[in-house]
N, C-alpha and C. Protein backbone atom coordinates (compact mmCIF):
# COMPACT_ATOMS: atom_id res chain seq x y z
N UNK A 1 87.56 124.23 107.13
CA UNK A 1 88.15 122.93 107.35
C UNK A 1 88.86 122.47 106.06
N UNK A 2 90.13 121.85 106.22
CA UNK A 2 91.23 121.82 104.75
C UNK A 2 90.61 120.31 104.32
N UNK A 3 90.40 120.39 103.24
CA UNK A 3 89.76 119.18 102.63
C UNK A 3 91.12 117.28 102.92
N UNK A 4 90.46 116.72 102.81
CA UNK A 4 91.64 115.46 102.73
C UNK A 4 92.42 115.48 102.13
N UNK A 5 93.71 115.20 101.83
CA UNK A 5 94.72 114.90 100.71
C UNK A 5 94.28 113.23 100.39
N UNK A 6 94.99 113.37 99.06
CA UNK A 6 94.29 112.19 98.38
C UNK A 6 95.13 110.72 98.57
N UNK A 7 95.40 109.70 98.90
CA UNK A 7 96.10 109.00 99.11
C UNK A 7 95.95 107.62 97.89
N UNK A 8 97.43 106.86 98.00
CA UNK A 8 97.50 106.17 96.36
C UNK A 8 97.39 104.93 97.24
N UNK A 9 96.74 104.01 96.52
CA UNK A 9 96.67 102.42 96.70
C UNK A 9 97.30 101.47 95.83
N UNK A 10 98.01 100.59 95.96
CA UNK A 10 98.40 99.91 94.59
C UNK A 10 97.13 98.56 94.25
N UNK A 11 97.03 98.88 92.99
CA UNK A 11 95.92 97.64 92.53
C UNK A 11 96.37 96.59 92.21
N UNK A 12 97.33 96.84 90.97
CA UNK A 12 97.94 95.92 89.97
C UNK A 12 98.69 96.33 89.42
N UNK A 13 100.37 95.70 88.45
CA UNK A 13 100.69 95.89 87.71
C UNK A 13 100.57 95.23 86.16
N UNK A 14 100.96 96.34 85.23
CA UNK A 14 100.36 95.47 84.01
C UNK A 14 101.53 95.64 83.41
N UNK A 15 101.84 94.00 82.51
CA UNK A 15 103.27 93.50 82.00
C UNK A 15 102.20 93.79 80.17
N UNK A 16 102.61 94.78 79.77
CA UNK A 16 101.47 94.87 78.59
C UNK A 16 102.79 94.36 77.35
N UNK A 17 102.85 93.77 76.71
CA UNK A 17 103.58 93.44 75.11
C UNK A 17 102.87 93.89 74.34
N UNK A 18 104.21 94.21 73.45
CA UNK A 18 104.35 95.28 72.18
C UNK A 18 104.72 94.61 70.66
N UNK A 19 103.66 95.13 69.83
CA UNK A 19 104.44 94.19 68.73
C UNK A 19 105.19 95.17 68.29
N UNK A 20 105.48 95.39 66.50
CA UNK A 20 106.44 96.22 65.92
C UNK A 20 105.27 97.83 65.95
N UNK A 21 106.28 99.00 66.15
CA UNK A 21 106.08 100.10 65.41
C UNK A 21 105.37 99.93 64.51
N UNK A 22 104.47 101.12 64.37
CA UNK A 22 103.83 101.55 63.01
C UNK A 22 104.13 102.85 62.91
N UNK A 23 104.76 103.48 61.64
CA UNK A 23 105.23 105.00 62.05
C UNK A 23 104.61 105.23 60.99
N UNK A 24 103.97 107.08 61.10
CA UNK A 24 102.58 107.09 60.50
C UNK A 24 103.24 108.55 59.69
N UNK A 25 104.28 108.92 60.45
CA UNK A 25 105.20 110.19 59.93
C UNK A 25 104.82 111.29 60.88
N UNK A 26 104.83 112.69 60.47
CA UNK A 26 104.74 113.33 60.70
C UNK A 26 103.27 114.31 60.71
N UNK A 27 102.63 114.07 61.99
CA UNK A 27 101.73 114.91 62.14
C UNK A 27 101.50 116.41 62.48
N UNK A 28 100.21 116.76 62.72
CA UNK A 28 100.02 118.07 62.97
C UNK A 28 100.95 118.54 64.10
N UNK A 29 101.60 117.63 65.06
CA UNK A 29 102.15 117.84 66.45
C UNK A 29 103.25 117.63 67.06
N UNK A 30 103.39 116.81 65.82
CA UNK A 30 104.88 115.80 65.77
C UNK A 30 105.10 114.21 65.26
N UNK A 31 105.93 113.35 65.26
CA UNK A 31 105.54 112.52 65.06
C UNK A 31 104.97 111.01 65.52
N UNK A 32 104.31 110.59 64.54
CA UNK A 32 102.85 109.74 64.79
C UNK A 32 103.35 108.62 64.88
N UNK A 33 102.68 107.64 65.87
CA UNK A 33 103.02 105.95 65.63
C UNK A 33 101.91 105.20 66.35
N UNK A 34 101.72 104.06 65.82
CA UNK A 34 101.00 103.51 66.44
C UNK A 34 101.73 101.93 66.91
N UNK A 35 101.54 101.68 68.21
CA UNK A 35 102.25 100.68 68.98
C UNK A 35 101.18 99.48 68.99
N UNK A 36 101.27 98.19 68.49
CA UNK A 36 100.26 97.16 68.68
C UNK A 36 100.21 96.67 70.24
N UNK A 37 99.62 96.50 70.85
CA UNK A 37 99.40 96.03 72.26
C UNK A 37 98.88 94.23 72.03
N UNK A 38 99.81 93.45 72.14
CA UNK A 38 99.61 91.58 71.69
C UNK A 38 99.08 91.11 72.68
N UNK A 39 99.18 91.50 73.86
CA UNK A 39 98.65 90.29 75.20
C UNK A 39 99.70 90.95 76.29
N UNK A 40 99.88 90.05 77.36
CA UNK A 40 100.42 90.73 78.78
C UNK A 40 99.95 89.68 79.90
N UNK A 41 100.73 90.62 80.77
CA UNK A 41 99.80 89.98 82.70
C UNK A 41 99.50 90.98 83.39
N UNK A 42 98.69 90.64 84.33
CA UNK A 42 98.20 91.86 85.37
C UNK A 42 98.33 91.08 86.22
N UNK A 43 98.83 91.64 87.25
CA UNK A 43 99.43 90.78 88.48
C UNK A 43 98.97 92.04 89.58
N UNK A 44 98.32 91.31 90.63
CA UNK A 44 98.14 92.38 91.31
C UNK A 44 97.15 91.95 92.96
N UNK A 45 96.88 92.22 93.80
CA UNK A 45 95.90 92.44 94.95
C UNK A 45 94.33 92.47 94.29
N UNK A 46 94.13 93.57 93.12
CA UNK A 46 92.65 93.65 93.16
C UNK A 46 92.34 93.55 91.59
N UNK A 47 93.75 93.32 91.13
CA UNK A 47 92.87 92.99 89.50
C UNK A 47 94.44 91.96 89.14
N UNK A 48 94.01 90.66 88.84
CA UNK A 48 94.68 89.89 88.36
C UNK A 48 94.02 89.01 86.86
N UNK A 49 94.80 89.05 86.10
CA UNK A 49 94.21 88.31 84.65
C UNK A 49 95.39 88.36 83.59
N UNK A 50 94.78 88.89 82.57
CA UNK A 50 95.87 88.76 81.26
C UNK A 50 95.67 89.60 80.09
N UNK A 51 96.13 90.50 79.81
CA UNK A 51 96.55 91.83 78.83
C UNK A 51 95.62 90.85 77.24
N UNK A 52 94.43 91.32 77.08
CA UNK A 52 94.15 90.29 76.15
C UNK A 52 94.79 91.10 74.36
N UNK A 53 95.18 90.57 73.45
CA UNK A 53 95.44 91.00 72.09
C UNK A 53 94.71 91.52 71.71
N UNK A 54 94.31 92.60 72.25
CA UNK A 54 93.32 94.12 71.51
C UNK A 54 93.83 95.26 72.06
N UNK A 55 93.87 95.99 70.92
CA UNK A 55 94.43 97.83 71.44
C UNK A 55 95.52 98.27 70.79
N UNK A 56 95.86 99.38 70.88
CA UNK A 56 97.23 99.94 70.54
C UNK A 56 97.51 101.45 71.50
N UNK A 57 98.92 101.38 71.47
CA UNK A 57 98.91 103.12 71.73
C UNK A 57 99.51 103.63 70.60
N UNK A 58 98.63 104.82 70.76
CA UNK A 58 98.81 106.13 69.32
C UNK A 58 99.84 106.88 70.31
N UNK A 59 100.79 107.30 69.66
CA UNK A 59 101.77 108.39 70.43
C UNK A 59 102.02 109.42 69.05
N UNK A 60 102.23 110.57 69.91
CA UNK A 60 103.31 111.38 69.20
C UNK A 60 104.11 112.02 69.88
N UNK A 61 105.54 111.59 68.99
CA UNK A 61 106.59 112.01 69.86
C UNK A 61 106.64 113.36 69.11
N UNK A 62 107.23 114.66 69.90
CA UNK A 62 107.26 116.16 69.84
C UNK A 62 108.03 116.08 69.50
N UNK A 63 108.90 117.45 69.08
CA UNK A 63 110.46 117.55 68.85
C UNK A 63 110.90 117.98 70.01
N UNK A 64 111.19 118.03 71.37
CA UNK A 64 111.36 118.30 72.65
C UNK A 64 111.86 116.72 72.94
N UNK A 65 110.80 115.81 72.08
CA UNK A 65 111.33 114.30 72.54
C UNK A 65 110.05 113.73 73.49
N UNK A 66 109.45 114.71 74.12
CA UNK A 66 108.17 114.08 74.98
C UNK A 66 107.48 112.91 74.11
N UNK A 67 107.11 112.24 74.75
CA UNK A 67 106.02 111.34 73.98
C UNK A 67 104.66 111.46 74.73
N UNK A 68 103.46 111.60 73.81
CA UNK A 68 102.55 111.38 74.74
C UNK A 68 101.91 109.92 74.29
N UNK A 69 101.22 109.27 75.53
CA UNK A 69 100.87 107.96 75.05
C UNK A 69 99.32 108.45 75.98
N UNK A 70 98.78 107.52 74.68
CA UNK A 70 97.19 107.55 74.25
C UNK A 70 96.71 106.07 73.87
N UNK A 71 96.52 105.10 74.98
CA UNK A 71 96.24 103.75 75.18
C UNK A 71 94.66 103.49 75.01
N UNK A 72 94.37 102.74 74.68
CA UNK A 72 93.34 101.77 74.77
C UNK A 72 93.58 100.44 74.63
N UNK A 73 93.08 99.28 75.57
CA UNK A 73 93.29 97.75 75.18
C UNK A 73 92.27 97.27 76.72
N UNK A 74 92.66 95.81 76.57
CA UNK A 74 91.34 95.41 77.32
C UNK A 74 92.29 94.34 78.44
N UNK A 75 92.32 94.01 79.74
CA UNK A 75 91.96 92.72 80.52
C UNK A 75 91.01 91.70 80.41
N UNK A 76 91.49 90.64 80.82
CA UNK A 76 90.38 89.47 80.89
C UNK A 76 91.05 89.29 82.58
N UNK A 77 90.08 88.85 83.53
CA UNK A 77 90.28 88.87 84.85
C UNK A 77 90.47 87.56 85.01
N UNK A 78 91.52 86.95 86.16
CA UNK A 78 91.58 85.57 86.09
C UNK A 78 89.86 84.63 86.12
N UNK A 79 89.47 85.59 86.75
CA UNK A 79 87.67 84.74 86.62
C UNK A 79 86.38 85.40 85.37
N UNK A 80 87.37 86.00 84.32
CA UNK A 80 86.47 85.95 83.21
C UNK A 80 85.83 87.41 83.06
N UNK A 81 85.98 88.28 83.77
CA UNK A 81 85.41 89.69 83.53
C UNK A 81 86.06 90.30 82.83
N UNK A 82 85.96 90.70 81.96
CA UNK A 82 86.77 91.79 80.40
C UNK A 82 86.21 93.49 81.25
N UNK A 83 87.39 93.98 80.95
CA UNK A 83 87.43 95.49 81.83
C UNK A 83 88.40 96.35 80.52
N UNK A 84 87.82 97.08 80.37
CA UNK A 84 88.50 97.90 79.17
C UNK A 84 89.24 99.31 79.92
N UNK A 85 90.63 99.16 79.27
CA UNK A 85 91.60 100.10 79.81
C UNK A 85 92.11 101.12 78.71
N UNK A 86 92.11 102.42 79.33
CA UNK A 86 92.38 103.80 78.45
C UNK A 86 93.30 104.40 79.39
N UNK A 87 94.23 104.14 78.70
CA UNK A 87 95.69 105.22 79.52
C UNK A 87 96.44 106.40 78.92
N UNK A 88 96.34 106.91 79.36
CA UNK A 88 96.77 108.12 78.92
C UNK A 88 97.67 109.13 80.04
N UNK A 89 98.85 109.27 79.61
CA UNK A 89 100.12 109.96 79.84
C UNK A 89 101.10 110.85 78.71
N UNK A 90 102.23 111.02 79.45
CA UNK A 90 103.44 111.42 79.14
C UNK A 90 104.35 110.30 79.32
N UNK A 91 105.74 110.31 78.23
CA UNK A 91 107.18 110.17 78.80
C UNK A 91 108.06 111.11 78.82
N UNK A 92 108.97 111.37 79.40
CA UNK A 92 110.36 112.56 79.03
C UNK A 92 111.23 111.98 79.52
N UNK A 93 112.43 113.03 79.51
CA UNK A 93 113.58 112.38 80.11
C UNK A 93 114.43 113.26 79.01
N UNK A 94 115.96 113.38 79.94
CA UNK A 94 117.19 113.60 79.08
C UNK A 94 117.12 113.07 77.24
N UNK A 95 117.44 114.17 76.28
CA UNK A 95 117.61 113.16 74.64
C UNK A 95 118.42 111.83 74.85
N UNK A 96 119.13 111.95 75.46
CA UNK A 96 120.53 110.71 75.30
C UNK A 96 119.58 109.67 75.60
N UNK A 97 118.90 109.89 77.00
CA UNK A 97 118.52 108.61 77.45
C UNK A 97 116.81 108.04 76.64
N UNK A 98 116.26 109.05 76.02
CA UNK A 98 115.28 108.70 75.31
C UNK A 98 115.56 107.99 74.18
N UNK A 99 116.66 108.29 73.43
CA UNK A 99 117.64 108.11 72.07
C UNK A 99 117.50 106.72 72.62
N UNK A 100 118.12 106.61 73.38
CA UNK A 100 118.31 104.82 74.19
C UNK A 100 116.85 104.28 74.06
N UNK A 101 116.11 104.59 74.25
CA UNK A 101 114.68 103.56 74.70
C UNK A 101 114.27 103.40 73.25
N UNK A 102 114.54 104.66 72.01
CA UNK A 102 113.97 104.53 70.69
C UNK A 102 114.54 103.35 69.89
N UNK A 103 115.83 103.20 70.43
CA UNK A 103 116.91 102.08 70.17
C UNK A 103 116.43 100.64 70.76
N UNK A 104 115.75 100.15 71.69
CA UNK A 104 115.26 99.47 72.20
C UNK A 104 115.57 98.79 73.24
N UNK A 105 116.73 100.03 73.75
CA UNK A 105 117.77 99.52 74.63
C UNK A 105 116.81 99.86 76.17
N UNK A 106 117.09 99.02 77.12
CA UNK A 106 116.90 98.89 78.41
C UNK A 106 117.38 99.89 79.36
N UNK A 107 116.75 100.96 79.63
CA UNK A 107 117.26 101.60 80.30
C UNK A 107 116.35 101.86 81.94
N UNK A 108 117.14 102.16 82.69
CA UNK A 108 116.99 102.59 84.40
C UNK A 108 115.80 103.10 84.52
N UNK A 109 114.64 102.56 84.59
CA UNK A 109 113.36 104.07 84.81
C UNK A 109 113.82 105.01 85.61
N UNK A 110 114.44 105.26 86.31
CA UNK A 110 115.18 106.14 86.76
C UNK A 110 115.42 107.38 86.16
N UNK A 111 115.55 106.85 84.91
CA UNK A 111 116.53 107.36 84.07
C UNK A 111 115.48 109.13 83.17
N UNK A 112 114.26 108.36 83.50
CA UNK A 112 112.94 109.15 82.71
C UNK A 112 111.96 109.05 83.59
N UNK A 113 111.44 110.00 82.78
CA UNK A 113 109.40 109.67 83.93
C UNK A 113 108.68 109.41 82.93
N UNK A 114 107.63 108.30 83.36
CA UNK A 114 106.71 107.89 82.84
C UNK A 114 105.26 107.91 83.47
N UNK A 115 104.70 108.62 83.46
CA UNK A 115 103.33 108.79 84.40
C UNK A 115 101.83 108.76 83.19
N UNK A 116 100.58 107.83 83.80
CA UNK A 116 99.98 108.18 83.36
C UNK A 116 98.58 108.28 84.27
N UNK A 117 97.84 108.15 83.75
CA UNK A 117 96.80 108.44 84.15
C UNK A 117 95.30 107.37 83.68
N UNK A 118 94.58 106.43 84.02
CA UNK A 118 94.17 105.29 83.48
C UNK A 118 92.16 105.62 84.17
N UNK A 119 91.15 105.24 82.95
CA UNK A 119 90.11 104.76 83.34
C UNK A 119 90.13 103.44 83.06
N UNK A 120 89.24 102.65 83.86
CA UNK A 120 89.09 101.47 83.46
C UNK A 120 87.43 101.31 83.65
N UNK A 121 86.99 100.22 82.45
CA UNK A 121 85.48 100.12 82.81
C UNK A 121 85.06 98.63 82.74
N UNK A 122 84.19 98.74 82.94
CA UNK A 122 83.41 96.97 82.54
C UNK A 122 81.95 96.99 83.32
N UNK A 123 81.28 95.77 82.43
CA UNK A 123 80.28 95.98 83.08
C UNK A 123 79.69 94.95 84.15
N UNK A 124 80.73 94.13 84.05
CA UNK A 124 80.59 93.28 85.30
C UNK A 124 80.67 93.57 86.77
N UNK A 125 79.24 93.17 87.53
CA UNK A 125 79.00 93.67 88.74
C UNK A 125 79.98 93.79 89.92
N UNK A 126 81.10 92.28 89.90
CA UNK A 126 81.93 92.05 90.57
C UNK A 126 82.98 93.11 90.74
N UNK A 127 83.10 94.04 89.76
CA UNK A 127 84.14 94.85 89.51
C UNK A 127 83.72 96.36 89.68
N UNK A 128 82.61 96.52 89.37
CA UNK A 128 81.83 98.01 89.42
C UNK A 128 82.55 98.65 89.91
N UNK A 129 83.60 98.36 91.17
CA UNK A 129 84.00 99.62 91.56
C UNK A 129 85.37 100.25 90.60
N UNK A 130 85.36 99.66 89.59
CA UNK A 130 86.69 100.53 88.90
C UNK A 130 85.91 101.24 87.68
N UNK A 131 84.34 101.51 87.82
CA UNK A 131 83.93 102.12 87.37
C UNK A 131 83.71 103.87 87.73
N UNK A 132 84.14 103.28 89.38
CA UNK A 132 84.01 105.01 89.70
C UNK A 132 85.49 105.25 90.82
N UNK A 133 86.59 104.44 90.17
CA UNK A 133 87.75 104.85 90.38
C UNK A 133 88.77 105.59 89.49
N UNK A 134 89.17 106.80 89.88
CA UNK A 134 90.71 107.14 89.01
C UNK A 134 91.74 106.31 89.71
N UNK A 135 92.58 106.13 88.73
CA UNK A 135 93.81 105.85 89.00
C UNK A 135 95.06 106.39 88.28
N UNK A 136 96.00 106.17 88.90
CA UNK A 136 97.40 106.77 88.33
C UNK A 136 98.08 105.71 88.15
N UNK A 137 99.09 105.87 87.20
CA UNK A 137 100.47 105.22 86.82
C UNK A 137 101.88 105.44 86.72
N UNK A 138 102.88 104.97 87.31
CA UNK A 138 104.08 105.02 87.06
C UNK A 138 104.67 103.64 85.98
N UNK A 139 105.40 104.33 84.89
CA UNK A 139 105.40 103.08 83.94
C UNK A 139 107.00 103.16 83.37
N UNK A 140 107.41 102.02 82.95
CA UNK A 140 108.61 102.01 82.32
C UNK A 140 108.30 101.51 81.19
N UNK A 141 109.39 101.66 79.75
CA UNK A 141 109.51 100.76 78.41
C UNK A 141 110.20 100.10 78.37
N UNK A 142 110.44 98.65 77.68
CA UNK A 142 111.38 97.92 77.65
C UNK A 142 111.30 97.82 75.88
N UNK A 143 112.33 97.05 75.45
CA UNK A 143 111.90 96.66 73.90
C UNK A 143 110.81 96.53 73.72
N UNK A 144 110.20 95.08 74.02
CA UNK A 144 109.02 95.02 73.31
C UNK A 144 108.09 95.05 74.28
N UNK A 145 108.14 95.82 75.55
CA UNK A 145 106.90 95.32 76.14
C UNK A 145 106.97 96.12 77.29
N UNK A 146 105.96 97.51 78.20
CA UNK A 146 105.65 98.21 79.06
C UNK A 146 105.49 97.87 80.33
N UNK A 147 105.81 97.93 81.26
CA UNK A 147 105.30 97.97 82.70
C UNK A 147 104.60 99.22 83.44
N UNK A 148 103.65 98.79 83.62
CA UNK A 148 102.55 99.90 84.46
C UNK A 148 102.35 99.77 85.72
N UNK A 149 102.76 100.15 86.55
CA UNK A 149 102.32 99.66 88.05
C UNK A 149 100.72 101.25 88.44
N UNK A 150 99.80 100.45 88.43
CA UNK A 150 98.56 101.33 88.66
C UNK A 150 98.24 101.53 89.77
N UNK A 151 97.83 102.71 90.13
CA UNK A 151 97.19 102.97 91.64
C UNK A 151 95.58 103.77 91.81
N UNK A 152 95.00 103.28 92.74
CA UNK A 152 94.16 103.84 92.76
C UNK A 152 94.08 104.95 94.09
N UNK A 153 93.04 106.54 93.28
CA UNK A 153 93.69 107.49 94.07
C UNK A 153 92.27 107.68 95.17
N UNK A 154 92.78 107.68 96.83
CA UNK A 154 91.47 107.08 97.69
C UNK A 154 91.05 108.85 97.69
């Protein structure tokens, strides 16, 4: 008997803000930065609140241009439950159009893929179940500030 295929739910999206770059140079892999994560919104069906001012993402961009992003930062739920979020992905895309996003220019998500991949935890009872959910992400960059639209995979 062929097992289920897995099907995506949408939860929430997260409007996460960015402060300035931190560029750390050149690592073992490529190069290093660390992105401040200031605050945000989560707008959504099953998780609504606000991107609280804790976290950063560590990236390193390759010489290929990939970036990988390596998140940690936290929610506060509109009714007070703190849920800690770890995302972790890729970006790519054409040089030209990456060249563009390093610039801080606005470009088409279209234009690139942005996928990641997200745990979330907390220990509030109300929420438990995103303790034993994966979820996925499709995300864009803007200047100063990310969009994540998250799904959870049934």
């Amino acid at each position: 008997m062929p097992l289920p295929e897995p099907k995506l739910e949408h939860v929430c999206d997260l409007l996460v803000k960015l402060g300035p770059i931190k560029e750390m140079g050149l690592g073992r892999g490529g190069q290093r930065r660390i992105i401040p994560i200031i605050g945000g919104e989560v707008i959504g069906s099953k998780l609504s609140g606000r991107i609280l001012d804790i976290g950063a993402d560590w990236q390193t961009i390759f010489p290929s241009s990939l970036a990988e992003i390596d998140t940690r930062y936290a929610m506060e739920t509109d009714d007070g439950a703190v849920i800690e979020i770890i995302n972790y992905g890729y970006r790519f895309g054409p040089s030209d159009v990456l060249a563009a996003l390093a610039r801080g220019e606005d470009v088409p998500h279209d234009k690139y893929s942005m996928r990641t991949m997200a745990r979330l935890e907390t220990g509030d009872e109300r929420y438990a179940w995103v303790n034993r959910t994966l979820f996925v992400g499709t995300g864009a960059r803007h200047a100063d500030a990310v969009t994540v639209s998250l799904f959870a995979v049934l």
